[in-house]
PDB file of N, CA and C in Angstrom:
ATOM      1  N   UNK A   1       5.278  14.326   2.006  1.00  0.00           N
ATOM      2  CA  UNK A   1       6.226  14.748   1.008  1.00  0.00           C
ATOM      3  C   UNK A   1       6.487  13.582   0.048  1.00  0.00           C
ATOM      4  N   UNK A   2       6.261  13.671  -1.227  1.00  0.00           N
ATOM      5  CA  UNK A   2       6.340  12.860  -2.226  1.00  0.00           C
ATOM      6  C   UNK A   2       7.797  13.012  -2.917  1.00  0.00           C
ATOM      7  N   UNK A   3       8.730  12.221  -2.810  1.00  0.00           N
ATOM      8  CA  UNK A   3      10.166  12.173  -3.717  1.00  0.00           C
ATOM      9  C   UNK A   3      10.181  11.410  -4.676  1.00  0.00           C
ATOM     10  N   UNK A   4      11.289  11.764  -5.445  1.00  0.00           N
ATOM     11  CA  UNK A   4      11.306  10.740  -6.858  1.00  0.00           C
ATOM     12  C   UNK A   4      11.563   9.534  -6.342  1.00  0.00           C
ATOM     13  N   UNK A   5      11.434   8.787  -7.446  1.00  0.00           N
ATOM     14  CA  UNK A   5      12.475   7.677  -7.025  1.00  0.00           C
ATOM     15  C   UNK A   5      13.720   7.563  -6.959  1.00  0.00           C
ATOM     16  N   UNK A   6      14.406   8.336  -7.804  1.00  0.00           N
ATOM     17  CA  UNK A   6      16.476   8.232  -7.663  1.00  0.00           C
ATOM     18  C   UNK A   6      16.229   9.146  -6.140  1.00  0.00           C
ATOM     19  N   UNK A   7      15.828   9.733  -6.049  1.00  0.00           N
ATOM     20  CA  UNK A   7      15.654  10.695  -4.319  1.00  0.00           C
ATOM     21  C   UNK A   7      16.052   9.648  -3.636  1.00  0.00           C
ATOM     22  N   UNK A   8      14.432   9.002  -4.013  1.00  0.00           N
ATOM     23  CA  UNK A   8      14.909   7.625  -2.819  1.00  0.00           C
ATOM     24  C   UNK A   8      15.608   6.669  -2.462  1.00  0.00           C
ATOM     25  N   UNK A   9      16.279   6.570  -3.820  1.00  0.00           N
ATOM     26  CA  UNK A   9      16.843   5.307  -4.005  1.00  0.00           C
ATOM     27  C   UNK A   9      18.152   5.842  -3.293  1.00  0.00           C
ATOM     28  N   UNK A  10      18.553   6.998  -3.818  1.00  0.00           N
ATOM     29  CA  UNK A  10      20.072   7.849  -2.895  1.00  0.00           C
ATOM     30  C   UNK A  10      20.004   8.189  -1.405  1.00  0.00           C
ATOM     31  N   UNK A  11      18.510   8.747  -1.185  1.00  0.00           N
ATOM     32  CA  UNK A  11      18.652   8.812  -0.014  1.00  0.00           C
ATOM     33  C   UNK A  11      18.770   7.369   1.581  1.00  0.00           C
ATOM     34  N   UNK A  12      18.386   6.343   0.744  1.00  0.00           N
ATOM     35  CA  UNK A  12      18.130   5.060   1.137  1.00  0.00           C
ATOM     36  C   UNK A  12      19.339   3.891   1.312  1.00  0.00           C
ATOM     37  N   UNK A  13      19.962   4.248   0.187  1.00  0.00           N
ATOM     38  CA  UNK A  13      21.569   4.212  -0.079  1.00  0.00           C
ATOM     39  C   UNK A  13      22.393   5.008   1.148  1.00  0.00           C
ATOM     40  N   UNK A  14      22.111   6.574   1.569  1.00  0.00           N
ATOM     41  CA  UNK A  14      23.295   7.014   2.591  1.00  0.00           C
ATOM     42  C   UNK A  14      22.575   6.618   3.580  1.00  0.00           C
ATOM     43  N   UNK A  15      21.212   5.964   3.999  1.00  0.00           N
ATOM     44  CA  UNK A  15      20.693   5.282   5.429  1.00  0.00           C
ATOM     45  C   UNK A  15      21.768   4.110   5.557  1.00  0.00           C
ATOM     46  N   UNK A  16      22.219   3.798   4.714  1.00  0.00           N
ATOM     47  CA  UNK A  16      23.184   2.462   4.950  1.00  0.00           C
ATOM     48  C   UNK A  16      21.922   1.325   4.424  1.00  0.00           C
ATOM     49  N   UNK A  17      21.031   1.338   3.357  1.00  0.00           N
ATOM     50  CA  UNK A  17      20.695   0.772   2.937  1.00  0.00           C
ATOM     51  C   UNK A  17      21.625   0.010   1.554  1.00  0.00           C
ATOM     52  N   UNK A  18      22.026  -1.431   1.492  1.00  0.00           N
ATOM     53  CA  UNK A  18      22.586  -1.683   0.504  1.00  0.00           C
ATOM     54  C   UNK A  18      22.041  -1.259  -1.294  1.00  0.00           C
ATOM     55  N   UNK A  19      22.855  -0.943  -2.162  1.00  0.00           N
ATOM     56  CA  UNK A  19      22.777  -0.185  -3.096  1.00  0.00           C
ATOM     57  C   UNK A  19      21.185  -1.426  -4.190  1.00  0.00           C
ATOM     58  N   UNK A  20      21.818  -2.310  -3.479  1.00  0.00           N
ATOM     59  CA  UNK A  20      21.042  -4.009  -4.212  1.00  0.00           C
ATOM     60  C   UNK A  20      19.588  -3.765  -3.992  1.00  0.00           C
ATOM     61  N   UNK A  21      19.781  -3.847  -2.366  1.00  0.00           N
ATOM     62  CA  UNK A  21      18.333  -3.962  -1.423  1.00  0.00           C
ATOM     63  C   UNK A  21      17.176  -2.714  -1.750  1.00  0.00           C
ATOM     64  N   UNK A  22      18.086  -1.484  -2.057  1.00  0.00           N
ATOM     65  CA  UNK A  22      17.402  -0.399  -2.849  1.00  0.00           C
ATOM     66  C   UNK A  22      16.482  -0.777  -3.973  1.00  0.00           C
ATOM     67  N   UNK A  23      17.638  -1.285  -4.968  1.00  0.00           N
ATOM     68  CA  UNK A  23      16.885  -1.064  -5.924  1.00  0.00           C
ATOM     69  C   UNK A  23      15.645  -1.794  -6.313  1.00  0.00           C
ATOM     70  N   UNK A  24      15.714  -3.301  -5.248  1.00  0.00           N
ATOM     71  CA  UNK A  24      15.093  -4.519  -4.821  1.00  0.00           C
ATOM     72  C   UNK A  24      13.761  -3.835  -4.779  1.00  0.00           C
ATOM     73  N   UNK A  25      13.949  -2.813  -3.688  1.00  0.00           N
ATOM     74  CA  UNK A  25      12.655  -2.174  -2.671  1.00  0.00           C
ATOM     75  C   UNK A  25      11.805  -1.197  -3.925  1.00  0.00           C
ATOM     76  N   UNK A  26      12.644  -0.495  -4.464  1.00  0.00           N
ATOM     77  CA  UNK A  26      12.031   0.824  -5.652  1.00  0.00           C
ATOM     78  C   UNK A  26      11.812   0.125  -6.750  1.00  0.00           C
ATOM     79  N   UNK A  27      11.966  -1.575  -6.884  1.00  0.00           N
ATOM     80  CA  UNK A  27      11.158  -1.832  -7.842  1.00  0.00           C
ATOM     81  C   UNK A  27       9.517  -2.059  -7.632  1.00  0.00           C
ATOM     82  N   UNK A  28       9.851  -3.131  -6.533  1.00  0.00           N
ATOM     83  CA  UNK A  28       7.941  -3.313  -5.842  1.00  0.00           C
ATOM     84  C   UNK A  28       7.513  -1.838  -5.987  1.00  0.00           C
ATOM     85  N   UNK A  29       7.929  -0.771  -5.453  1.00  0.00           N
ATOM     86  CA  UNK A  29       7.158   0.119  -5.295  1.00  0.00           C
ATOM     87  C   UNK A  29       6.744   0.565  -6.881  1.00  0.00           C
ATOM     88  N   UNK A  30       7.803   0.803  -7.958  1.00  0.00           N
ATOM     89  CA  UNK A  30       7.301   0.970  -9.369  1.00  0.00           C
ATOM     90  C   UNK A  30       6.210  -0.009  -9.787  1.00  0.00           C
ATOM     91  N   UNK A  31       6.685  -0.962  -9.241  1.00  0.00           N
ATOM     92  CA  UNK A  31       5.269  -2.249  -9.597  1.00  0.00           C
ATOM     93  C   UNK A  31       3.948  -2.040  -9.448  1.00  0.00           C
ATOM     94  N   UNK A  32       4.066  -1.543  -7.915  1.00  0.00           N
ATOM     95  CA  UNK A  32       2.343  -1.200  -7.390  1.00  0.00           C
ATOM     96  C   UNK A  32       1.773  -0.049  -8.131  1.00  0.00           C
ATOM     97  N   UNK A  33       2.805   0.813  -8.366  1.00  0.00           N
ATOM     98  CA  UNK A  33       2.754   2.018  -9.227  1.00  0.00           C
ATOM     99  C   UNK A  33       1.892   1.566 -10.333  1.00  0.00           C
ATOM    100  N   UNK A  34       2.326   0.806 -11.194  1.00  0.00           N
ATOM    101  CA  UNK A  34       1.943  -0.100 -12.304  1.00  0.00           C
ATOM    102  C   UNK A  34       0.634  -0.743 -12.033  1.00  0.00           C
ATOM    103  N   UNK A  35       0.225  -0.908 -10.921  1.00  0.00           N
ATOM    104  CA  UNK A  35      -0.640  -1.642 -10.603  1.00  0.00           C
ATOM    105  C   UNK A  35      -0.564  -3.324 -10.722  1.00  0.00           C
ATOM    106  N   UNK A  36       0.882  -4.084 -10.833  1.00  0.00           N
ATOM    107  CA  UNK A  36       0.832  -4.838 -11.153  1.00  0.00           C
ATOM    108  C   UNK A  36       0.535  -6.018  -9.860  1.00  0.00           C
ATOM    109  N   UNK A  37       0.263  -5.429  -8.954  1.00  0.00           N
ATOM    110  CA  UNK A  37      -0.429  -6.037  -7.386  1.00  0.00           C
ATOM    111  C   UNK A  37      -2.094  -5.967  -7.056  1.00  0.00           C
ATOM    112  N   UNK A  38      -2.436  -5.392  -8.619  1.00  0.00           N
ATOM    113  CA  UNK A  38      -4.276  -5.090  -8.245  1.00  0.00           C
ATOM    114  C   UNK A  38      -5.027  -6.922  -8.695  1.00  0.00           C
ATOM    115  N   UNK A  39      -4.216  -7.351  -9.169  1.00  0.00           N
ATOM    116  CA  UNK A  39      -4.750  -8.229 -10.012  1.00  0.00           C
ATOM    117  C   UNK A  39      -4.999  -9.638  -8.806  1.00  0.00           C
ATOM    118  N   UNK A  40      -6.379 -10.117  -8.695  1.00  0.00           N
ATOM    119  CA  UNK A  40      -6.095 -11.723  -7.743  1.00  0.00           C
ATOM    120  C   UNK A  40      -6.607 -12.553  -8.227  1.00  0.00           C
ATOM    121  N   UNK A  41      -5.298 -13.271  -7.932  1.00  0.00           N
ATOM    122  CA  UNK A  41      -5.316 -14.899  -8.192  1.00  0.00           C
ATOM    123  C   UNK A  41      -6.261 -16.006  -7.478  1.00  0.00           C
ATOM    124  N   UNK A  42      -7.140 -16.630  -7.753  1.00  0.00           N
ATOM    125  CA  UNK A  42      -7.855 -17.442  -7.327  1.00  0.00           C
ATOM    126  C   UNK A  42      -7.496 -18.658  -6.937  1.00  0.00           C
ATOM    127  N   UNK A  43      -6.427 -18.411  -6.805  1.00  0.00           N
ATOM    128  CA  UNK A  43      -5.519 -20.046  -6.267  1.00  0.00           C
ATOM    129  C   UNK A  43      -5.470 -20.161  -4.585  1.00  0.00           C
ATOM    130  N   UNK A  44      -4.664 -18.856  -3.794  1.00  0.00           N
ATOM    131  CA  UNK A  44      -4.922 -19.282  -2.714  1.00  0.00           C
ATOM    132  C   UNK A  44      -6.519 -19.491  -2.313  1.00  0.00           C
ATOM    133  N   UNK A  45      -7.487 -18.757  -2.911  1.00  0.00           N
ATOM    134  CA  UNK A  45      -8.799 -19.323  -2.316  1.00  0.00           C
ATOM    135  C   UNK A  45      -9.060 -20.668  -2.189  1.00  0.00           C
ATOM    136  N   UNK A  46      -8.980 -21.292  -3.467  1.00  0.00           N
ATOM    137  CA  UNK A  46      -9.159 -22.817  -3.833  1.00  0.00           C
ATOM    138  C   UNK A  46      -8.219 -23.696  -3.083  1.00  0.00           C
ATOM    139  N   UNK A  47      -6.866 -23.554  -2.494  1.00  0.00           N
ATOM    140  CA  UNK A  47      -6.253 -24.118  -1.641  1.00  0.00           C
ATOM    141  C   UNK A  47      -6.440 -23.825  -0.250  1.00  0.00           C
ATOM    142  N   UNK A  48      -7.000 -22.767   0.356  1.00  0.00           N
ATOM    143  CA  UNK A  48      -7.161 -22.465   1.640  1.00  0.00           C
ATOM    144  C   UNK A  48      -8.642 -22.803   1.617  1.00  0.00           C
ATOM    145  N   UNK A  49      -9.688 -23.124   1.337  1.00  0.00           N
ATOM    146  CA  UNK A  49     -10.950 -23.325   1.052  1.00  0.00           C
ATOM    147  C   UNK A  49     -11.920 -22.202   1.536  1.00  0.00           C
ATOM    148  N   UNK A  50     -11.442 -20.653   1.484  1.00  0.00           N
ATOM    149  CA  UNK A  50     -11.926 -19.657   1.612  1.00  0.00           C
ATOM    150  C   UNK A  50     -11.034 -18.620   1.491  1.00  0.00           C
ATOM    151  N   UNK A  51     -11.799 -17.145   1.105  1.00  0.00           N
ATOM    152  CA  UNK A  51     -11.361 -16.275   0.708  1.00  0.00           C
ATOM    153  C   UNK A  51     -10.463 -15.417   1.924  1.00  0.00           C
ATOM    154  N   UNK A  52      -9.361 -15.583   1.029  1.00  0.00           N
ATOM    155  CA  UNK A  52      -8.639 -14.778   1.814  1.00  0.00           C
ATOM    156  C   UNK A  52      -8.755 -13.126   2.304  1.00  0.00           C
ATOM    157  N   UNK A  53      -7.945 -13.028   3.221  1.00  0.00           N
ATOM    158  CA  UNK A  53      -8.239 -11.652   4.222  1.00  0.00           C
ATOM    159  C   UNK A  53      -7.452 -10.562   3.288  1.00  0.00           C
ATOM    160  N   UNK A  54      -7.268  -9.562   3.176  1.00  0.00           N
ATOM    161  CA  UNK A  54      -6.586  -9.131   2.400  1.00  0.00           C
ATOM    162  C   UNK A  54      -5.822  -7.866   3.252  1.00  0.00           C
ATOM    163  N   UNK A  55      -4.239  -7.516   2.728  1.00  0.00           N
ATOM    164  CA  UNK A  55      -3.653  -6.883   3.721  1.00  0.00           C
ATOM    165  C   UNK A  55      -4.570  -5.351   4.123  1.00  0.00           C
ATOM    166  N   UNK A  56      -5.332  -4.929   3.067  1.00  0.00           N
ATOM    167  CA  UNK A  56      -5.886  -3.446   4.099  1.00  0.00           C
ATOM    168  C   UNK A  56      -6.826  -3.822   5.141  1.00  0.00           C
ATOM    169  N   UNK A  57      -7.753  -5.257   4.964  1.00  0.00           N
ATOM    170  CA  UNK A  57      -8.509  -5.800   6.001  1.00  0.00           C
ATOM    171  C   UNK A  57      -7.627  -5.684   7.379  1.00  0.00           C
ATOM    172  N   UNK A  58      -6.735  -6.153   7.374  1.00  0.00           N
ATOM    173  CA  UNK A  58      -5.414  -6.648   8.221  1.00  0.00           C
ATOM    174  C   UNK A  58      -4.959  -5.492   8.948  1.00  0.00           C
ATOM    175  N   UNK A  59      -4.716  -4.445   7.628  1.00  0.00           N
ATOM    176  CA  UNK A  59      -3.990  -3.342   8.635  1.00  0.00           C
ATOM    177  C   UNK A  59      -5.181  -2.223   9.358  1.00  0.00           C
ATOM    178  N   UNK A  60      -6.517  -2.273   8.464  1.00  0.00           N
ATOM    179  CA  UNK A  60      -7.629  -1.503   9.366  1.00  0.00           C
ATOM    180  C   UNK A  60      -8.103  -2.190  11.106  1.00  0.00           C
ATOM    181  N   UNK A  61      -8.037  -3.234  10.913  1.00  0.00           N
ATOM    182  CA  UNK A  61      -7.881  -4.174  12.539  1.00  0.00           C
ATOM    183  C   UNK A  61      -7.308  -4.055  13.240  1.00  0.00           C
ATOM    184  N   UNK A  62      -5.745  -3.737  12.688  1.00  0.00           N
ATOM    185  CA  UNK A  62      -4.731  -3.098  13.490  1.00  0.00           C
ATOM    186  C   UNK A  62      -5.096  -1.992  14.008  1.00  0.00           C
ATOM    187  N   UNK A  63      -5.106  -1.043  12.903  1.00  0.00           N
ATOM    188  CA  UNK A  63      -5.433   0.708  13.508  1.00  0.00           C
ATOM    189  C   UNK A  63      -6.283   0.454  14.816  1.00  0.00           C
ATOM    190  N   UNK A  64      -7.635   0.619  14.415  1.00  0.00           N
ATOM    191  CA  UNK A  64      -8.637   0.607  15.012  1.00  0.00           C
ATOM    192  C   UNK A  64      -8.325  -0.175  16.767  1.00  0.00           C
ATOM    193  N   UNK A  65      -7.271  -1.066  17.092  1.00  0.00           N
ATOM    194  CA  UNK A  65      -7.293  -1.417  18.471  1.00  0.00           C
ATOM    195  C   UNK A  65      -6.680  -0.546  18.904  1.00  0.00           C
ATOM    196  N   UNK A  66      -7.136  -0.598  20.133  1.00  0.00           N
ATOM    197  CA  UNK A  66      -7.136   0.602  21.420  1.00  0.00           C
ATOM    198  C   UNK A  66      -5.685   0.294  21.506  1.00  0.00           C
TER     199      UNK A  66
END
């Protein structure tokens, strides 16, 4: 089930989510919306001296254990 965002933001609000922390949370999510999380930076590579793992790598490893 897909809700708006004021949905969420109200319904998240009567979880006893603070009104702040809401709007905190429904912005990242407008962001990714935006795509403004597709974009990578080549910095942690060059400081970690290899390419980093990336979180769907991370969470398919997860699934997949027994």
């Amino acid at each position: 089930m897909v809700v708006g965002d004021e949905e969420w933001k109200a319904d998240a609000v009567a979880r006893g989510m603070p009104a702040a922390a809401a709007d905190f949370t429904l912005g990242r999510y407008r962001a990714a919306r935006r795509g403004e999380f597709a974009a990578t930076d080549p910095t942690l590579e060059t400081l970690i001296g290899r390419r980093p793992t990336s979180a769907r790598s991370v969470l398919e490893a997860i699934v997949s254990q027994p």
